[in-house]
N, C-alpha and C. Protein backbone atom coordinates (compact mmCIF):
# COMPACT_ATOMS: atom_id res chain seq x y z
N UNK A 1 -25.11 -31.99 4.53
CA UNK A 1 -24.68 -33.30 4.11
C UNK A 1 -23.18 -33.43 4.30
N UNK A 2 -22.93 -34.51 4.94
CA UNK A 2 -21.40 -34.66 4.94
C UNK A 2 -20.93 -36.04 6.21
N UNK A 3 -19.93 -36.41 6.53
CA UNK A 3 -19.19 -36.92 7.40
C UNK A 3 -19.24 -36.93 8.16
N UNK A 4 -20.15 -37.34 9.56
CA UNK A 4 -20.12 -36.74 11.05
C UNK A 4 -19.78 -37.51 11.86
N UNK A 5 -19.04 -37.78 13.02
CA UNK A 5 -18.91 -38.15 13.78
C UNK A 5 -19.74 -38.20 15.80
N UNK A 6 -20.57 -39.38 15.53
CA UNK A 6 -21.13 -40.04 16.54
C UNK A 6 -21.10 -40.81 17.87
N UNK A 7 -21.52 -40.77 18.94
CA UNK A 7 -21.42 -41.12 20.14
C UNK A 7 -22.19 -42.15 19.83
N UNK A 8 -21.84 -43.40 20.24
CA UNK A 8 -23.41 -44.21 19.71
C UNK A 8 -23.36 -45.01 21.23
N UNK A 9 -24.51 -45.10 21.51
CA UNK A 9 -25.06 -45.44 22.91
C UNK A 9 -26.59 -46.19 22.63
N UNK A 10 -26.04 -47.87 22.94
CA UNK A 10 -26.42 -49.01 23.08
C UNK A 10 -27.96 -48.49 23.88
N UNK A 11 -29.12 -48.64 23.83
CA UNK A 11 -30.50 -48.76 24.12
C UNK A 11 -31.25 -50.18 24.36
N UNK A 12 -32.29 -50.65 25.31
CA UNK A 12 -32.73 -51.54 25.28
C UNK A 12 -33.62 -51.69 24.18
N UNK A 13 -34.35 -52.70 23.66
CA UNK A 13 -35.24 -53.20 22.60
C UNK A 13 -34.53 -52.45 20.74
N UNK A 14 -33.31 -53.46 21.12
CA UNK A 14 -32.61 -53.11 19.53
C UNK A 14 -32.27 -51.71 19.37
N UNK A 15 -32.53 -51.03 20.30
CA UNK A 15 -32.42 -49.10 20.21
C UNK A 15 -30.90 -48.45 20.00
N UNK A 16 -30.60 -47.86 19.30
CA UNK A 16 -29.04 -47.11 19.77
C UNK A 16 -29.57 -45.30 19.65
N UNK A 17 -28.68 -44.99 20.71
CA UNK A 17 -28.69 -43.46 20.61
C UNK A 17 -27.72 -42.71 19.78
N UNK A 18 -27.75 -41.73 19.12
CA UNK A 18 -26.60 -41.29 18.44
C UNK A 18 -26.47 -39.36 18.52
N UNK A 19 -25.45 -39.66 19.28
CA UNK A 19 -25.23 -38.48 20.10
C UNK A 19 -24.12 -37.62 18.84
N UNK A 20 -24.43 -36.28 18.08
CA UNK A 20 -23.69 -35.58 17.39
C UNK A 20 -22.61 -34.88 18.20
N UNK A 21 -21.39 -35.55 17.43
CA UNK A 21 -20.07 -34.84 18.01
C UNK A 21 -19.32 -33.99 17.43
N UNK A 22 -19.53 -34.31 16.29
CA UNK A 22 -18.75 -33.19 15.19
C UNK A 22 -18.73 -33.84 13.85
N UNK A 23 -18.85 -32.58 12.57
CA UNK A 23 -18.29 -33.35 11.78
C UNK A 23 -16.73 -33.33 11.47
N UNK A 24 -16.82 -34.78 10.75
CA UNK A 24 -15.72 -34.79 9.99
C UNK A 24 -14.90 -34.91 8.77
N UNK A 25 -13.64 -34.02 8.39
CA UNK A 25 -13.42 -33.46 7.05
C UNK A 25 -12.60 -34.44 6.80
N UNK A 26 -12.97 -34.95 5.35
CA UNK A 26 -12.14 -36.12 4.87
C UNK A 26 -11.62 -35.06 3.70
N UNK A 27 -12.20 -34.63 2.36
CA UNK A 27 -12.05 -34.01 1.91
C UNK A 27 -11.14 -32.62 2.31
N UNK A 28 -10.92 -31.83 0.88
CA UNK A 28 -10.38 -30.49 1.03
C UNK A 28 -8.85 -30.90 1.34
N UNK A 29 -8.03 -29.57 1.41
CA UNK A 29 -6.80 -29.57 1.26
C UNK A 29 -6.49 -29.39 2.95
N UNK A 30 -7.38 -29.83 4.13
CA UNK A 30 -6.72 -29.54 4.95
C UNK A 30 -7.76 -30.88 5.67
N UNK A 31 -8.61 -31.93 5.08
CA UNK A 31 -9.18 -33.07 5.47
C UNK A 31 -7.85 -34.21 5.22
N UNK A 32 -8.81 -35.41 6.07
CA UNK A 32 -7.63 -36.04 6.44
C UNK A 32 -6.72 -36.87 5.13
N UNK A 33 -8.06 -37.16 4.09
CA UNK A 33 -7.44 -37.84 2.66
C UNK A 33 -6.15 -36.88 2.60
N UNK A 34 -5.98 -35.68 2.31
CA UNK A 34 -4.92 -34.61 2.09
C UNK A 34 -3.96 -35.18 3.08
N UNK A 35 -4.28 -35.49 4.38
CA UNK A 35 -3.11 -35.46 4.98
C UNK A 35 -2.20 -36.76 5.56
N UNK A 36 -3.35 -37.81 4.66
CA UNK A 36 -2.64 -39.44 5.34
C UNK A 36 -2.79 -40.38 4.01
N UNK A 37 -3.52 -40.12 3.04
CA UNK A 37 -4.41 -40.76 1.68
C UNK A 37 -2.55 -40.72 0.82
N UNK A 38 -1.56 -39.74 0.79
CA UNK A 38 -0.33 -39.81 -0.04
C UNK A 38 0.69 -40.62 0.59
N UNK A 39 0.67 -40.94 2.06
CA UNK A 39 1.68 -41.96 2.40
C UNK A 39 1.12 -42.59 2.19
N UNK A 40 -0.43 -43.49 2.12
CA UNK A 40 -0.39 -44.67 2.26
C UNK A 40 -0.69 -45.15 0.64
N UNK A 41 -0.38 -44.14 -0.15
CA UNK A 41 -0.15 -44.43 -1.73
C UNK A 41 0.95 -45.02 -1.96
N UNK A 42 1.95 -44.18 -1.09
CA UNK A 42 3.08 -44.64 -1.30
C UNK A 42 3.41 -46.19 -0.90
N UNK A 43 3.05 -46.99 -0.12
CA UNK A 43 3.19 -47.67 0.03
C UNK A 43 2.26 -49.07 -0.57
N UNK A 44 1.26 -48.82 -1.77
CA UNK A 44 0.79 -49.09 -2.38
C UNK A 44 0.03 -48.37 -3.08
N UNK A 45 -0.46 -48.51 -4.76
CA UNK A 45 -1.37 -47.82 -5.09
C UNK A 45 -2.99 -47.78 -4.94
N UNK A 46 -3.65 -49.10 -4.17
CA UNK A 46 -4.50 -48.74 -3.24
C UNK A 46 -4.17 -48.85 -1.93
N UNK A 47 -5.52 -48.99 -1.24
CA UNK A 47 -5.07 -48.30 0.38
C UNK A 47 -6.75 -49.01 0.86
N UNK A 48 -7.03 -48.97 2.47
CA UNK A 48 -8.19 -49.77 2.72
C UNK A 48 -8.24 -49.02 4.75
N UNK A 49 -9.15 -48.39 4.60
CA UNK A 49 -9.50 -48.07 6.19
C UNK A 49 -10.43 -47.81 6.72
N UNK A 50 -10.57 -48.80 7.78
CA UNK A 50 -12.05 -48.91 8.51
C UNK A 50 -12.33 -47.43 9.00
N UNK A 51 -13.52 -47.47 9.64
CA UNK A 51 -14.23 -46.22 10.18
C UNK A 51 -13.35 -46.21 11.52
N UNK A 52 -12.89 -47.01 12.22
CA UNK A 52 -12.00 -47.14 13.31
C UNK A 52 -10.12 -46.31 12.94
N UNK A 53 -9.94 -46.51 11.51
CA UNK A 53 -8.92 -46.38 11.76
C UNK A 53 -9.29 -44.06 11.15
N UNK A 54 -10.32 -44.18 10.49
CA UNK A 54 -10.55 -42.93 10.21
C UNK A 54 -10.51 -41.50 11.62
N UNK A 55 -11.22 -43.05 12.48
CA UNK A 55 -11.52 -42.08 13.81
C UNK A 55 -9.92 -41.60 14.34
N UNK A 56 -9.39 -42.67 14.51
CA UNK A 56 -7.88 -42.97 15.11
C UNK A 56 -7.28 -41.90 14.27
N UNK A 57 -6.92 -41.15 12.86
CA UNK A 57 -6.64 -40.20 12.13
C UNK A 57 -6.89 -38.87 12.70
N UNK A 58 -8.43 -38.90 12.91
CA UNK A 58 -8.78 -37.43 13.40
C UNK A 58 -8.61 -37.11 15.03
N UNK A 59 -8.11 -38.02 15.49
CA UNK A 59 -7.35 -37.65 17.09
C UNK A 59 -8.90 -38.34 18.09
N UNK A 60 -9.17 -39.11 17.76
CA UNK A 60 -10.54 -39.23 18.66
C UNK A 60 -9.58 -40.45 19.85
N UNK A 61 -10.86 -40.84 20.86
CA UNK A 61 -10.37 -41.91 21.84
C UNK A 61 -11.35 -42.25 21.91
N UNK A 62 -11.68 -43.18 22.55
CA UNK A 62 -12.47 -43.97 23.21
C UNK A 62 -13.21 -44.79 22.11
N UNK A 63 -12.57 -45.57 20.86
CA UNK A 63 -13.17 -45.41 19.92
C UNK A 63 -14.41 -46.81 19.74
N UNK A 64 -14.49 -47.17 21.07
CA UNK A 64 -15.31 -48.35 20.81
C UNK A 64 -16.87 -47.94 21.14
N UNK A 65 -16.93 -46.91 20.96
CA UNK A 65 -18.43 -45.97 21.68
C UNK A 65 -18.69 -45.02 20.61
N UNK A 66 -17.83 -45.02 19.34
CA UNK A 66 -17.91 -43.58 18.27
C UNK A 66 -17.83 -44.14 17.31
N UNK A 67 -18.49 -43.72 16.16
CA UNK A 67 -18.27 -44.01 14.98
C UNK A 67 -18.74 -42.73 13.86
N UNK A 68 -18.82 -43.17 12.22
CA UNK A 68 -18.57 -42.57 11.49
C UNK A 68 -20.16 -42.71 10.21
N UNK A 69 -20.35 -41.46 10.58
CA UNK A 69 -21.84 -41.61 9.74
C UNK A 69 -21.92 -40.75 8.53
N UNK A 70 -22.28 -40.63 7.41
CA UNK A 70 -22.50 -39.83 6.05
C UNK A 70 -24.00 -39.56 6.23
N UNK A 71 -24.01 -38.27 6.52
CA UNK A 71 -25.67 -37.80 6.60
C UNK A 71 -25.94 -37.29 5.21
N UNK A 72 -26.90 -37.96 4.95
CA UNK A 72 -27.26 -37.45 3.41
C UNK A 72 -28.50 -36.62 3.32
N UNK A 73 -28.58 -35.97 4.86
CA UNK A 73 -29.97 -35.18 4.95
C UNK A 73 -29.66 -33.77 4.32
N UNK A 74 -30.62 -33.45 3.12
CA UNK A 74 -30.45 -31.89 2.90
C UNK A 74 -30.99 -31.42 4.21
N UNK A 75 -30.32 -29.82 4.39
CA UNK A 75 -30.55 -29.05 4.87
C UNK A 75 -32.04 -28.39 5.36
N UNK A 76 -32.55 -28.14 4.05
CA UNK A 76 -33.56 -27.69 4.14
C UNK A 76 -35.05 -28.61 4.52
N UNK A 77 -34.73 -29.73 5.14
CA UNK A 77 -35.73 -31.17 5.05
C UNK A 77 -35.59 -31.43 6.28
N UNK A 78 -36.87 -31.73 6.90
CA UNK A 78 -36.51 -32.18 8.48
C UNK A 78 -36.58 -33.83 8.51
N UNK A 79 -36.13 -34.35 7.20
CA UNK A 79 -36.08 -36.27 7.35
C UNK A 79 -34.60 -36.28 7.42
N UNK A 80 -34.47 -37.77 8.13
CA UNK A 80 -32.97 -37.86 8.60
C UNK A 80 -32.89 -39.16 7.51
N UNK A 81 -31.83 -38.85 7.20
CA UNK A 81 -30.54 -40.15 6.29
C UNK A 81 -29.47 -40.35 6.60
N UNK A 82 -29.28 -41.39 7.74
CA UNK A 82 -27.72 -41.56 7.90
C UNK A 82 -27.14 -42.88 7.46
N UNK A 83 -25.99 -43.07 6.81
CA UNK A 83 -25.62 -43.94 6.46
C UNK A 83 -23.89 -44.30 7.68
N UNK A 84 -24.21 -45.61 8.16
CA UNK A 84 -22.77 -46.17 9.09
C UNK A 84 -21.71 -46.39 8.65
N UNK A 85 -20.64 -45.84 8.30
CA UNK A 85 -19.57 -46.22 7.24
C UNK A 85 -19.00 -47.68 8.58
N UNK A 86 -18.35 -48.27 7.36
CA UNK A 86 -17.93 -49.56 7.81
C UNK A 86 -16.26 -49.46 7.34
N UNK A 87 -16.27 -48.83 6.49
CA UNK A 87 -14.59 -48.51 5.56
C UNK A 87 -14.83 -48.50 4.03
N UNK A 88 -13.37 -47.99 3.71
CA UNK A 88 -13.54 -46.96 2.54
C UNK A 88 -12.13 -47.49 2.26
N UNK A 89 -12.24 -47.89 0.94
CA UNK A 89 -11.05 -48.61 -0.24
C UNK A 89 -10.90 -47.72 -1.08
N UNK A 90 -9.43 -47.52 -1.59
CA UNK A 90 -9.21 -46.28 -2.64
C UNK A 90 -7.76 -47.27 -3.53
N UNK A 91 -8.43 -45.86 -4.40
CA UNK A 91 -6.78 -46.38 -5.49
C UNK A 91 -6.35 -44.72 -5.31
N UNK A 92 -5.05 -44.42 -5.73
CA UNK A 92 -4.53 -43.11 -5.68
C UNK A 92 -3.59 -42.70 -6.63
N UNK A 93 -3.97 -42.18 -7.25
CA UNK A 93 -2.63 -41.60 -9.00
C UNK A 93 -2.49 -40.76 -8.28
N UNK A 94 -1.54 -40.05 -9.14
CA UNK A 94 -0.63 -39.05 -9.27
C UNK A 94 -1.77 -37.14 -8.91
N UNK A 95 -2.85 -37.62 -9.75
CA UNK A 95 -3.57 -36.10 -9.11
C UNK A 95 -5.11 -36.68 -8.68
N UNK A 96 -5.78 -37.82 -8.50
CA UNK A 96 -6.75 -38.18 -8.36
C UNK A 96 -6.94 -39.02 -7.40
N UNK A 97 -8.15 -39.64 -7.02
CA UNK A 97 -7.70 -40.59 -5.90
C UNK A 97 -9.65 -41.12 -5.70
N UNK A 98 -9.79 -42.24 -6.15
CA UNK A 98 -11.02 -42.77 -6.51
C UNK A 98 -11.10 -43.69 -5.54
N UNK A 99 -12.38 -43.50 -4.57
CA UNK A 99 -12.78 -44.15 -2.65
C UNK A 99 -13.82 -44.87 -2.98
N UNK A 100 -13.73 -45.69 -2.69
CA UNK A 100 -15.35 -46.47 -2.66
C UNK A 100 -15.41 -46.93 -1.40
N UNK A 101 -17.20 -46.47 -1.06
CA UNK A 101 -17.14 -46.27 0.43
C UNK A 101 -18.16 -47.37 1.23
N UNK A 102 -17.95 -48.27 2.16
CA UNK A 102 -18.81 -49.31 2.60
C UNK A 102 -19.90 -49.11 3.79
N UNK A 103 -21.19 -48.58 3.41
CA UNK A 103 -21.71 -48.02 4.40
C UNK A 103 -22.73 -49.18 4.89
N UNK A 104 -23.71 -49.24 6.30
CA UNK A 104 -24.75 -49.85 5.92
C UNK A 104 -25.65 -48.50 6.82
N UNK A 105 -27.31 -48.67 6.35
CA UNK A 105 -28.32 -47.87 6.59
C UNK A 105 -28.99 -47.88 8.03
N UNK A 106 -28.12 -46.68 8.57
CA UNK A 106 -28.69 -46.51 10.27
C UNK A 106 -30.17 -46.01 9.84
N UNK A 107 -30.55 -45.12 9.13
CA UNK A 107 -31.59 -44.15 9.33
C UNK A 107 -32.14 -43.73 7.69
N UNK A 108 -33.24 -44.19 7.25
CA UNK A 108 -33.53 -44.02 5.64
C UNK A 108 -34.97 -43.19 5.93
N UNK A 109 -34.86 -42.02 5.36
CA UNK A 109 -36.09 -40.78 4.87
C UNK A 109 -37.47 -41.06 6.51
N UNK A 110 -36.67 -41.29 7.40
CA UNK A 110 -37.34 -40.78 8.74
C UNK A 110 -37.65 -39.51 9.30
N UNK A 111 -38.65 -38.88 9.49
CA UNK A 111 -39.04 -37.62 10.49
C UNK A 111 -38.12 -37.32 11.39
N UNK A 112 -37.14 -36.58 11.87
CA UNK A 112 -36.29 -36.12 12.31
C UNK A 112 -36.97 -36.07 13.69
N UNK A 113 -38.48 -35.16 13.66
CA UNK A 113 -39.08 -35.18 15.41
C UNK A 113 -39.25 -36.26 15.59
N UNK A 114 -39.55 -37.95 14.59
CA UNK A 114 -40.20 -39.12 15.31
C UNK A 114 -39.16 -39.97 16.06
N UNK A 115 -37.72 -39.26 15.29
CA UNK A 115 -36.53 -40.37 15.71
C UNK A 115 -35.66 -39.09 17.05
N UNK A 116 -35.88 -38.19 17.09
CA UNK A 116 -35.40 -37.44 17.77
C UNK A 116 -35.69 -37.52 19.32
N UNK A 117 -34.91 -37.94 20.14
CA UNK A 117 -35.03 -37.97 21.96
C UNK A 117 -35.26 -36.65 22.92
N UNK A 118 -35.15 -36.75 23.98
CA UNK A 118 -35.41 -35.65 24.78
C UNK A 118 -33.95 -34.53 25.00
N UNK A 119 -33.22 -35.51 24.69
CA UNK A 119 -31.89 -34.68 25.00
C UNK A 119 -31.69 -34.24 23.25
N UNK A 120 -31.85 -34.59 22.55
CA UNK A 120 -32.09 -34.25 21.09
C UNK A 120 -31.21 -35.31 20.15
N UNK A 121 -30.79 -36.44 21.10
CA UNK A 121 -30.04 -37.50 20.32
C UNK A 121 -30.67 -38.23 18.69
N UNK A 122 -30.34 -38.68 18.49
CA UNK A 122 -31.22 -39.57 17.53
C UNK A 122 -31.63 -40.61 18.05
N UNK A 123 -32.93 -41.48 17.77
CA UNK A 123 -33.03 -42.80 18.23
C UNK A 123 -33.16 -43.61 17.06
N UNK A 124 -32.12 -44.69 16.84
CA UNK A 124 -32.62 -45.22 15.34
C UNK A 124 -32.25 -46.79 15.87
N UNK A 125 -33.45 -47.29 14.93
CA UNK A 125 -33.04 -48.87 15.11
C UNK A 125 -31.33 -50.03 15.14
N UNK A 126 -31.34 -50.75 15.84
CA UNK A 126 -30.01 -51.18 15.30
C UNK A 126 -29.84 -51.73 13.43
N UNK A 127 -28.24 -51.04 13.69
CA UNK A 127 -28.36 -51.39 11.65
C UNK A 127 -27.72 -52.59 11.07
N UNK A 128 -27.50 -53.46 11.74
CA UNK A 128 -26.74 -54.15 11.18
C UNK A 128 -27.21 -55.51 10.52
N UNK A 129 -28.57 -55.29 10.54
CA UNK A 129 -29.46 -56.48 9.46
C UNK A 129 -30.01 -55.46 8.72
N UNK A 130 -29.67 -54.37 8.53
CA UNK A 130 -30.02 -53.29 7.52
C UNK A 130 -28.89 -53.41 6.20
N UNK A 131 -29.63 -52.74 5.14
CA UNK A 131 -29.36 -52.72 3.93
C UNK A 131 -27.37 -52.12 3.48
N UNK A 132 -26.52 -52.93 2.57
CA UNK A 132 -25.42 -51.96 2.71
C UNK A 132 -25.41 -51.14 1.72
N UNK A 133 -24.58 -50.11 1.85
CA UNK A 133 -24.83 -49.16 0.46
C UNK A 133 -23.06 -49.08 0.09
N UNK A 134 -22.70 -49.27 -1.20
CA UNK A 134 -21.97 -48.63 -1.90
C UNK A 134 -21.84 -47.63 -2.62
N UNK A 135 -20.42 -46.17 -2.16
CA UNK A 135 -20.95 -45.43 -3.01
C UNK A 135 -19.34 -44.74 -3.40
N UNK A 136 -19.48 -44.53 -4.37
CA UNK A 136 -17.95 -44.40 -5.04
C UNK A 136 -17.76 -42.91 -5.44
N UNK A 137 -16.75 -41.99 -4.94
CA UNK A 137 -16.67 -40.68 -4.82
C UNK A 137 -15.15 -40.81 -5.19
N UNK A 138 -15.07 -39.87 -5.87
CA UNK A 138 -13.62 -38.73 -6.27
C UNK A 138 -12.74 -38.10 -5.96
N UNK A 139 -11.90 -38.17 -5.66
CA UNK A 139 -11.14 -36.42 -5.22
C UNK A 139 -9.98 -36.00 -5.91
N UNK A 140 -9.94 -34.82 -6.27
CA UNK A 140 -8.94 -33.96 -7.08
C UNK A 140 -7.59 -34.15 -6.82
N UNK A 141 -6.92 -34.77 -5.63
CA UNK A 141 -6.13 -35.29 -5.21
C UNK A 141 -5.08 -36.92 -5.37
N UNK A 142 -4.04 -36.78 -5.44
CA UNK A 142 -3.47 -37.62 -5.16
C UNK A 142 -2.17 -37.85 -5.01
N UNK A 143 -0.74 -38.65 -5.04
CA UNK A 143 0.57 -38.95 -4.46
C UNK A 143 1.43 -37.49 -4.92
N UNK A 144 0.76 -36.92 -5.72
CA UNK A 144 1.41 -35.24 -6.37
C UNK A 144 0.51 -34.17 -5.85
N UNK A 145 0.14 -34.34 -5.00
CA UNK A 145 -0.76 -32.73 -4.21
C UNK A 145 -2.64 -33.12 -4.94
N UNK A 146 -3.20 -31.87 -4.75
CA UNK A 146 -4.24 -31.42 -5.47
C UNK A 146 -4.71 -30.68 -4.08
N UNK A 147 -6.43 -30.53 -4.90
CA UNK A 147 -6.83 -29.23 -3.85
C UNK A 147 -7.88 -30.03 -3.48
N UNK A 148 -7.96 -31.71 -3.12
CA UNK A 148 -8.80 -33.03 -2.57
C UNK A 148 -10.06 -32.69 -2.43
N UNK A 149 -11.05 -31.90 -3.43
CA UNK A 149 -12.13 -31.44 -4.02
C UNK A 149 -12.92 -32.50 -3.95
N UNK A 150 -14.10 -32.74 -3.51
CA UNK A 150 -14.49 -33.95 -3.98
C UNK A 150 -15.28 -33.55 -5.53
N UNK A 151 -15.26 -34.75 -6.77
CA UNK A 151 -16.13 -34.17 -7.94
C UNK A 151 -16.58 -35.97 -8.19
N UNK A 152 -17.02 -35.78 -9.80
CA UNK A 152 -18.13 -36.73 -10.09
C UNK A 152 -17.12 -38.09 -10.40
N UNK A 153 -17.36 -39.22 -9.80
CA UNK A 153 -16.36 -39.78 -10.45
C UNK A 153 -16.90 -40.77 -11.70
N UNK A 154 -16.06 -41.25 -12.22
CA UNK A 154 -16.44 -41.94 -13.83
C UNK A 154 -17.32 -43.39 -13.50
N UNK A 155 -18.33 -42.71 -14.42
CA UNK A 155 -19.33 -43.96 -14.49
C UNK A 155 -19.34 -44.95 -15.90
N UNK A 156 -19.42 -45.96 -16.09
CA UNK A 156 -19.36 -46.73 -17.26
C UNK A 156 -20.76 -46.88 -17.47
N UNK A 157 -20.72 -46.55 -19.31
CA UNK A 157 -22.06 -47.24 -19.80
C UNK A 157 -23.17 -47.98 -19.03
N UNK A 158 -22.50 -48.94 -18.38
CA UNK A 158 -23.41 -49.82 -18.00
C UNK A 158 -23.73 -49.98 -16.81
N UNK A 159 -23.22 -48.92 -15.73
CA UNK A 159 -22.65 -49.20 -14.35
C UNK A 159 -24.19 -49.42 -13.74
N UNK A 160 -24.27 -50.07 -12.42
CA UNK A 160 -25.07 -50.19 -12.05
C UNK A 160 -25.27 -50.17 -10.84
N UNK A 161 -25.74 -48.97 -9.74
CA UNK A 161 -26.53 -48.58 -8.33
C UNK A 161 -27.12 -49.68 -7.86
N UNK A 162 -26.37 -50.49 -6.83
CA UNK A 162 -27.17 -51.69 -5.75
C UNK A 162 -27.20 -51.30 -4.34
């Protein structure tokens, strides 16, 4: 489970291919929050960046063919869950730094062999009349260091999962 970065290649009949390129570390003391998330505190105490400008961070090119997916597939499960990040809004204190992240649903609890191609791409429907997901994550980090951990972040009484 984590951050990966995708080749995505346009298919006829609504199809896209999604070619695995690597993942990528947002988190941790050597991901990119650690290494771009404290200037742009500084220059406000939130901050706002598309999946375009995430790519543009981690040294990529060609960025109109790549994007940024959160696979939420355990390991041990051969169903695929990918979620399309769209961008990710934060606020940033002094040791914390609270992201809320704008995804919508490429791929929900699918057979990995039914969506899987010959070259071993993914084949998943186009997503963009698909469902969006919000999801709001943590990190130990912020404008004073930390070790950008991701942990649980604070839920209210009443909060409510849409």
């Amino acid at each position: 489970m984590g951050f990966e970065i995708y080749q995505i290649q346009p298919l006829e009949n609504n199809r896209i291919a999604l070619h695995w390129l690597r993942p990528l570390a947002l988190g941790g003391a050597d991901g990119l929050f650690a290494q771009h998330i404290p200037m742009l505190a500084a220059l406000g105490e939130t901050w706002n960046l598309s999946a375009q400008d995430l790519l543009r961070l981690a040294g990529e090119s060609d960025l109109s063919s790549k994007g940024v997916f959160f696979n939420l597939t355990p390991k041990a499960t051969d169903q695929a869950n990918l979620f399309h990040m769209q961008s990710v809004s934060g606020k940033t204190m002094s040791m914390l730094t609270d992201a809320i992240f704008h995804f919508q649903v490429a791929c929900a609890s699918r057979k990995r062999a039914e969506i899987t191609g010959a070259n071993g791409e993914l084949i998943v429907g186009e997503w963009s009349h698909k469902p969006v997901r919000l999801e709001q994550l943590r990190l130990e980090g912020g404008t004073r260091g930390g070790t950008w951990a991701w942990s649980e972040p604070p839920q209210g009484a009443s909060a409510t999962v849409v």
